[in-house]
Protein backbone atom coordinates (compact mmCIF):
# COMPACT_ATOMS: atom_id res chain seq x y z
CA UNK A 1 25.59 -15.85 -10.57
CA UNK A 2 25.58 -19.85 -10.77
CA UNK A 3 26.50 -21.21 -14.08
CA UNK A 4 26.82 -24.86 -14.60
CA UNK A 5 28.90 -25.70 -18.24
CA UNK A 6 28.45 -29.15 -19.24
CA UNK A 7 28.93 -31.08 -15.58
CA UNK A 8 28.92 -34.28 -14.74
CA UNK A 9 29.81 -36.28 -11.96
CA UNK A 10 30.99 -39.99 -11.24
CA UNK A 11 31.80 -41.42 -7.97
CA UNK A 12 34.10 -43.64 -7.11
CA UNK A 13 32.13 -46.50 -6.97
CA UNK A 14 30.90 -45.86 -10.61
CA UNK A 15 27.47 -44.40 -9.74
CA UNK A 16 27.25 -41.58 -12.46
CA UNK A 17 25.24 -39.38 -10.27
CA UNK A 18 24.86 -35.80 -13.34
CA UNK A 19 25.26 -36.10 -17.16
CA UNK A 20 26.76 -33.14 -18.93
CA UNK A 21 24.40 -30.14 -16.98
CA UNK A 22 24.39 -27.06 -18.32
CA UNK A 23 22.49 -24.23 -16.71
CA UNK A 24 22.29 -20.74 -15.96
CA UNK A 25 20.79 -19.24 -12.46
CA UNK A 26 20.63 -15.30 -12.58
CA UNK A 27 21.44 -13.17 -9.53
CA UNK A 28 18.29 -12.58 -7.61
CA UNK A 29 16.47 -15.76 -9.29
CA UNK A 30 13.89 -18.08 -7.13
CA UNK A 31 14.42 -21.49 -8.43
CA UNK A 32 12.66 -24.99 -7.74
CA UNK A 33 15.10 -28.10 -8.27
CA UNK A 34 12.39 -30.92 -8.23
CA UNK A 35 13.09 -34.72 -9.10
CA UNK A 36 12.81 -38.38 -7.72
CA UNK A 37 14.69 -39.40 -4.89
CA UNK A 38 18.43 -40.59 -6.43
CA UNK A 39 17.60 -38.22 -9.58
CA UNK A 40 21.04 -36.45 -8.38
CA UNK A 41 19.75 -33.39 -6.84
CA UNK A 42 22.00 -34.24 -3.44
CA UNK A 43 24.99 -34.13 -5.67
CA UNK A 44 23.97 -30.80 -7.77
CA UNK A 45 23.56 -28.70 -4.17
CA UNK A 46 27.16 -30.50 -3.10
CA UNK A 47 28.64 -29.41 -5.90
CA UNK A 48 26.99 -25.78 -5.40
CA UNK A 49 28.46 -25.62 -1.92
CA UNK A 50 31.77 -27.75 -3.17
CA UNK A 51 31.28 -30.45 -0.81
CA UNK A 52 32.09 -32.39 -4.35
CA UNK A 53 33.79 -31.74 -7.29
CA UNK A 54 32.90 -32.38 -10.83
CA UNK A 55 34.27 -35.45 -13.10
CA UNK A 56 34.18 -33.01 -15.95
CA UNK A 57 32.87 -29.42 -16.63
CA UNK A 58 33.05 -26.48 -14.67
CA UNK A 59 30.58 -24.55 -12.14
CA UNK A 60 31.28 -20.82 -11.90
CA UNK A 61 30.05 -18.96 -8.89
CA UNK A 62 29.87 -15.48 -9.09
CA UNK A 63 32.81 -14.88 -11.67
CA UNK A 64 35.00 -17.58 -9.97
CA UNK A 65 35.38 -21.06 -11.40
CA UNK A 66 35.32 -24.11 -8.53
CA UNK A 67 38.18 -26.00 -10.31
CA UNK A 68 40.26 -23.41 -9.29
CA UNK A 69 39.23 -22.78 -5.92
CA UNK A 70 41.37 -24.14 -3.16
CA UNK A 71 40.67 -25.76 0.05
CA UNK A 72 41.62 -23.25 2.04
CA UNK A 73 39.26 -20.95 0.06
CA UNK A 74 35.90 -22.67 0.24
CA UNK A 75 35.09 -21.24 3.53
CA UNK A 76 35.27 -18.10 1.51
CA UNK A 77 32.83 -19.46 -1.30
CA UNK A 78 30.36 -19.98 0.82
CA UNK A 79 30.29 -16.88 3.39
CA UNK A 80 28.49 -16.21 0.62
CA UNK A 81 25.40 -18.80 0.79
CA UNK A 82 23.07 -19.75 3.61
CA UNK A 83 21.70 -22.89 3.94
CA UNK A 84 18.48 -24.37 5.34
CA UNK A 85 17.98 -28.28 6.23
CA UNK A 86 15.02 -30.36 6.74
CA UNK A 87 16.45 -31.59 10.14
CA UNK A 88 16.87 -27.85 11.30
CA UNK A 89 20.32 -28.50 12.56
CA UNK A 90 19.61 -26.13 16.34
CA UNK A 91 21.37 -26.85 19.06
CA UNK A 92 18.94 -27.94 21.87
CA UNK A 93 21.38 -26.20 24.52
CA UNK A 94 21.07 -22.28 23.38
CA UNK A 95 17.76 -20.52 23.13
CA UNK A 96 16.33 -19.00 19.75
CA UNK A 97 18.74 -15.93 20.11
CA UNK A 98 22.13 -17.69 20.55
CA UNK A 99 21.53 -20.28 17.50
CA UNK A 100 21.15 -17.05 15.57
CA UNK A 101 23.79 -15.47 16.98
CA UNK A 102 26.26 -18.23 16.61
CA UNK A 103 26.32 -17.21 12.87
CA UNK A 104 27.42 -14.21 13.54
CA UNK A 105 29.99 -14.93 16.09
CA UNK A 106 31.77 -17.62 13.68
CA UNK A 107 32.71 -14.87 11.98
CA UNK A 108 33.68 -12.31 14.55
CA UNK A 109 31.01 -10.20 14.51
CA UNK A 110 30.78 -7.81 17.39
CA UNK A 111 28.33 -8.05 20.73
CA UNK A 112 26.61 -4.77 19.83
CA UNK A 113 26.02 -5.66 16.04
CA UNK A 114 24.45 -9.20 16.76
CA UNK A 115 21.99 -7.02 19.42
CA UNK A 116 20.69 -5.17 17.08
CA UNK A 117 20.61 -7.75 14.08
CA UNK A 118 19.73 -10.79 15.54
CA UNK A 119 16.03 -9.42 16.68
CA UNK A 120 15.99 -7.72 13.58
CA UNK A 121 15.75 -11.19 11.49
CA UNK A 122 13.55 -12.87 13.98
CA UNK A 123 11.17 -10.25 13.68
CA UNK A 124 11.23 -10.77 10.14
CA UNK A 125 10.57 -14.42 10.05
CA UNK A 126 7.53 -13.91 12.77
CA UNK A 127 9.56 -14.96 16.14
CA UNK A 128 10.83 -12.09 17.66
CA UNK A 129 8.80 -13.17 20.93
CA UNK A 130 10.92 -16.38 20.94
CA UNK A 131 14.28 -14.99 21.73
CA UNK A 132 14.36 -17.52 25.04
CA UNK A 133 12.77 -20.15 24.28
CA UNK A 134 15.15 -23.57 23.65
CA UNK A 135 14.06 -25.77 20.39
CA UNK A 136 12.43 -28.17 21.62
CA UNK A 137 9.73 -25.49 22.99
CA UNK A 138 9.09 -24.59 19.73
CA UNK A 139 7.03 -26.59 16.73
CA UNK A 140 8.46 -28.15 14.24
CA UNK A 141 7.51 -24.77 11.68
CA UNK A 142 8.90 -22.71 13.90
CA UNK A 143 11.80 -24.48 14.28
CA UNK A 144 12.57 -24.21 10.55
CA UNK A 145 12.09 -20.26 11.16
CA UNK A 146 14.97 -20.47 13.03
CA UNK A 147 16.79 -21.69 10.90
CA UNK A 148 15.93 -20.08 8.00
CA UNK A 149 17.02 -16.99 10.49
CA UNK A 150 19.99 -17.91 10.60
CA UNK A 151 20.57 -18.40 7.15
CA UNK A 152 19.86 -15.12 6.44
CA UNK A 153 21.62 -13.19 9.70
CA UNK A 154 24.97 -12.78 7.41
CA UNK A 155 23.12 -11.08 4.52
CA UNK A 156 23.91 -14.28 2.11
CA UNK A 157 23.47 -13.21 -1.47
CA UNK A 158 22.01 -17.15 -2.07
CA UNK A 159 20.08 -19.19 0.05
CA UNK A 160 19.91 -22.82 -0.56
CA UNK A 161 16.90 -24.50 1.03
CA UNK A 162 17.18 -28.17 0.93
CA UNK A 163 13.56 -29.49 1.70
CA UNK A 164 12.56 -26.71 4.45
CA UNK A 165 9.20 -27.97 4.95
CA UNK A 166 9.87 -32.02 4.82
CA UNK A 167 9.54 -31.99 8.50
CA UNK A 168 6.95 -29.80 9.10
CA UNK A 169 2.83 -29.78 8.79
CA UNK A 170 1.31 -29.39 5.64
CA UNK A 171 -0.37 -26.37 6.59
CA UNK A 172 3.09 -24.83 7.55
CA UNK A 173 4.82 -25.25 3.91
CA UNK A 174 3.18 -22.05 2.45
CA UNK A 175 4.32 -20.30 5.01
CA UNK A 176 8.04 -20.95 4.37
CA UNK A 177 7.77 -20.40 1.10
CA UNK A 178 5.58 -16.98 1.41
CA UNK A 179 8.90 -16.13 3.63
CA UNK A 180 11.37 -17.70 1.17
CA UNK A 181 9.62 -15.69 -1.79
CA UNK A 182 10.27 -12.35 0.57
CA UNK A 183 13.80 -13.12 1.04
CA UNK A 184 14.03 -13.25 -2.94
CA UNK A 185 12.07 -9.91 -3.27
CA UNK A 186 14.82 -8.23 -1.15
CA UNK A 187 17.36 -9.28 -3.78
CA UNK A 188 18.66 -13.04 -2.66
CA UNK A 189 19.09 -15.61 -4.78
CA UNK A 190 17.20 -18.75 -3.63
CA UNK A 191 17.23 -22.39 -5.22
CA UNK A 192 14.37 -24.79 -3.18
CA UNK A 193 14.78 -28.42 -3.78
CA UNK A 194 11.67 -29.91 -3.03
CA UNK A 195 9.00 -32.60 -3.64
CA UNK A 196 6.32 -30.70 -2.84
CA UNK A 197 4.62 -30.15 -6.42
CA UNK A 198 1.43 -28.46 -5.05
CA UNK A 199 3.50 -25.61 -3.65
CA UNK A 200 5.61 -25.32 -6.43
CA UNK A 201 2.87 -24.71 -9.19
CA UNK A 202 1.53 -22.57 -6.91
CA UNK A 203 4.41 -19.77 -6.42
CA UNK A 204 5.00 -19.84 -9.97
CA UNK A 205 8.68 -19.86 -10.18
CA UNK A 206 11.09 -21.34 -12.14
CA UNK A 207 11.63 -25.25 -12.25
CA UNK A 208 14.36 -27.15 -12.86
CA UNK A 209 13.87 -30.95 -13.04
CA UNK A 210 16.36 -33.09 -12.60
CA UNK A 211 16.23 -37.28 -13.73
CA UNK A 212 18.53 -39.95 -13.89
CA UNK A 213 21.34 -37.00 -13.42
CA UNK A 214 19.74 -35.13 -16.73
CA UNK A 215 17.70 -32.20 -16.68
CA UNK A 216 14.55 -32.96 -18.08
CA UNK A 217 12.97 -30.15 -17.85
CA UNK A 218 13.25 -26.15 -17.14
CA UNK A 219 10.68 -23.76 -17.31
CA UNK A 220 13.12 -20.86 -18.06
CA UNK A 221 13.97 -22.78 -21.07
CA UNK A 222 10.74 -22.92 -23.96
CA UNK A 223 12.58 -25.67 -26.06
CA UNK A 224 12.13 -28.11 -22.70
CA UNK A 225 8.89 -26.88 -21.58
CA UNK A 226 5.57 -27.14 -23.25
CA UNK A 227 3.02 -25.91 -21.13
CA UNK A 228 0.54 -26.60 -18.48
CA UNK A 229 0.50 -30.29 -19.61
CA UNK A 230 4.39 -30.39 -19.74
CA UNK A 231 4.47 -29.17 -16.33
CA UNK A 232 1.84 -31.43 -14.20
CA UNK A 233 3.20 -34.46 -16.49
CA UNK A 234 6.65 -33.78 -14.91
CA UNK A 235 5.59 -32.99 -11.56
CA UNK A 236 3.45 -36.52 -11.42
CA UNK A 237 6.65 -38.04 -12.70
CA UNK A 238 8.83 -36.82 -9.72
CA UNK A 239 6.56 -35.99 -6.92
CA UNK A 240 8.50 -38.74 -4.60
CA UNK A 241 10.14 -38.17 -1.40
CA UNK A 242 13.53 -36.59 -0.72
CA UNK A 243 16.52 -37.38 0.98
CA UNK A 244 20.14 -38.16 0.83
CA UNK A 245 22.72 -38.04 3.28
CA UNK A 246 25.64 -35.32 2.90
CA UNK A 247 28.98 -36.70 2.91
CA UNK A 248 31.45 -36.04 6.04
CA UNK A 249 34.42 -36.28 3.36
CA UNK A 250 34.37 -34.71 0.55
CA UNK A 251 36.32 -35.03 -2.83
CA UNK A 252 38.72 -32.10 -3.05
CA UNK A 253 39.46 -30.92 -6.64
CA UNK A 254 43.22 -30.54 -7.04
CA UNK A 255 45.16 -27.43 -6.33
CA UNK A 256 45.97 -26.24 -10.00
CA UNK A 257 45.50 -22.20 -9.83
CA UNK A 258 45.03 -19.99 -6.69
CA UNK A 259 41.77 -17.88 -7.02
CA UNK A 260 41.25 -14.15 -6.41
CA UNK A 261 39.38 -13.52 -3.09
CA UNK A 262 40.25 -10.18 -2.71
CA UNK A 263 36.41 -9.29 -3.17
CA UNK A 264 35.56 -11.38 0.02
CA UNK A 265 36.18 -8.81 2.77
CA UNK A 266 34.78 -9.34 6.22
CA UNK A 267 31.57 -7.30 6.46
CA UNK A 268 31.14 -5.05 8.63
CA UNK A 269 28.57 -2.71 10.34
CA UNK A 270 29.81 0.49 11.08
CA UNK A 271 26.69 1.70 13.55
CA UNK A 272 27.68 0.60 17.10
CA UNK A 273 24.93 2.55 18.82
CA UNK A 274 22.24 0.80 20.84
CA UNK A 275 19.53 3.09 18.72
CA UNK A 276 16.66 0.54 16.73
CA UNK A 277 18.08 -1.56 14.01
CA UNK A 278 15.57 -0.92 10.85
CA UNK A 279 18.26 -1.54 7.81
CA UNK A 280 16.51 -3.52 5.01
CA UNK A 281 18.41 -6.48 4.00
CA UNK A 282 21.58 -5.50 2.13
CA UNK A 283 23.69 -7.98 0.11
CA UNK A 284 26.61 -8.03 2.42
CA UNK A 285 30.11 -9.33 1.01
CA UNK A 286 30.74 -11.58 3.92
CA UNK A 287 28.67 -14.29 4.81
CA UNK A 288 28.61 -17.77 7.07
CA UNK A 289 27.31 -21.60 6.34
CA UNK A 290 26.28 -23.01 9.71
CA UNK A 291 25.97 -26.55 10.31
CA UNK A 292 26.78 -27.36 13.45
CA UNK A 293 26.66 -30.91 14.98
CA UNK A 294 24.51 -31.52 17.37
């Protein structure tokens, strides 16, 4: 699903932000990216989403390779991916239902499908009795349910979760990451960069830790990972704080190759009745990242 062969990156200003990753993330994987604040996890999820392009190497994305994607494609790329922010990203002037529904409606879903499917995934993040309410009535963990909603309203097949409970109580954290873990039983890939070593040893997934640009450690991998011992000796290592800013211009790779997107056909739901929606959540083919400004 994600493969990473030898990758590095360099900015401009000479800050050599990865060194030669290499990495393999299965379809339907949960993954922890953990590491010090500067270790260059900012620049592995931009390079994911293709806000940035690699100095050398090549990331592969579901069979296609990002050197050869062009600019007009990477709205394509990542109709594929959802993503959820520590700042939420809502927009104070729509209720719970129409930041939801915007999702859909960026990419021309119908009136009757976002009826049925918008209530559908607030129910199944715990805030289908919130459909009015604005987002500054809500708490902070709710907030983040909202967003994580709409994350998943375009069926992504990955969900990228950059520090979902940074902003929220203590208390709150397992329960984004009890609804995170459900998500990934249903068949979604999901990569959580946090700091929050507690949670992660307590889910039990895979961790990827990431220093100085280097991976210094993956559980997946037995040759970098020793044990109990290994693991809390990392985690004490790289327990700090999280944040970096996302760049408003990013470095587009040149246009070499066209790419084949004839797999990325807009989804569509074929039931227009007004009858209950009860569909599990299917990998659609066509899927929406949603950051809007504020």
């Amino acid at each position: 699903m994600i493969n990473f062969d030898n990758v590095s990156k360099t900015y401009p200003n000479g800050t050599h932000a990865l060194h030669d990753i290499t990495l393999h993330i299965d379809k339907g994987e949960f993954v922890f990216i953990v590491g010090a604040s500067g270790a260059g996890k900012s620049t592995f999820l931009k390079l994911i989403m293709r806000e940035e392009t690699p100095t050398s190497g090549e990331i592969t994305i579901n069979g296609n390779k990002l050197s050869k994607l062009k600019k007009r494609h990477v709205p394509y790329l990542r109709r594929h991916m959802g993503f959820v922010f520590q700042d939420f990203r809502l927009i104070e002037k729509m209720n719970v239902f129409d930041n939801v529904a915007f999702a859909m409606r960026a990419v021309g879903e119908s009136s009757a499908v976002i009826k049925k499917r918008v209530p559908y995934v607030l129910d199944l993040v715990g805030l289908k009795d919130k459909l009015k309410d604005r987002p500054s009535e809500l708490s902070g963990g709710e907030q983040q349910r909202v967003s994580l909603a709409r994350a998943l309203v375009n069926n992504p097949e990955i969900i990228v979760a950059d520090e979902p409970t940074g902003n929220i109580d203590p208390e709150l954290s397992h329960e984004i990451i009890e609804l995170l873990t459900r998500i990934n039983s249903m068949g979604t890939t999901v990569l959580v960069v946090t700091h929050e070593h507690e949670l992660v040893r307590e889910f039990n997934q895979r961790v990827i830790t990431i220093d100085k640009g280097r991976i210094v450690s993956d559980t997946a991998d037995e040759k970098t990972y020793g044990g109990d011992e290994d693991y809390d000796e990392a985690y004490d290592d790289y327990a700090e704080d999280y944040r970096d800013s996302y760049s408003d211009s990013p470095e587009e790779a040149e246009e070499d190759e066209d790419i084949d997107i004839s797999s990325y056909s807009a989804a569509h739901y074929a039931d227009e009745e007004e009858d209950e929606y009860e569909a599990p959540l299917p990998q659609y083919p066509d899927n929406v990242v949603i950051t809007p400004d504020q």
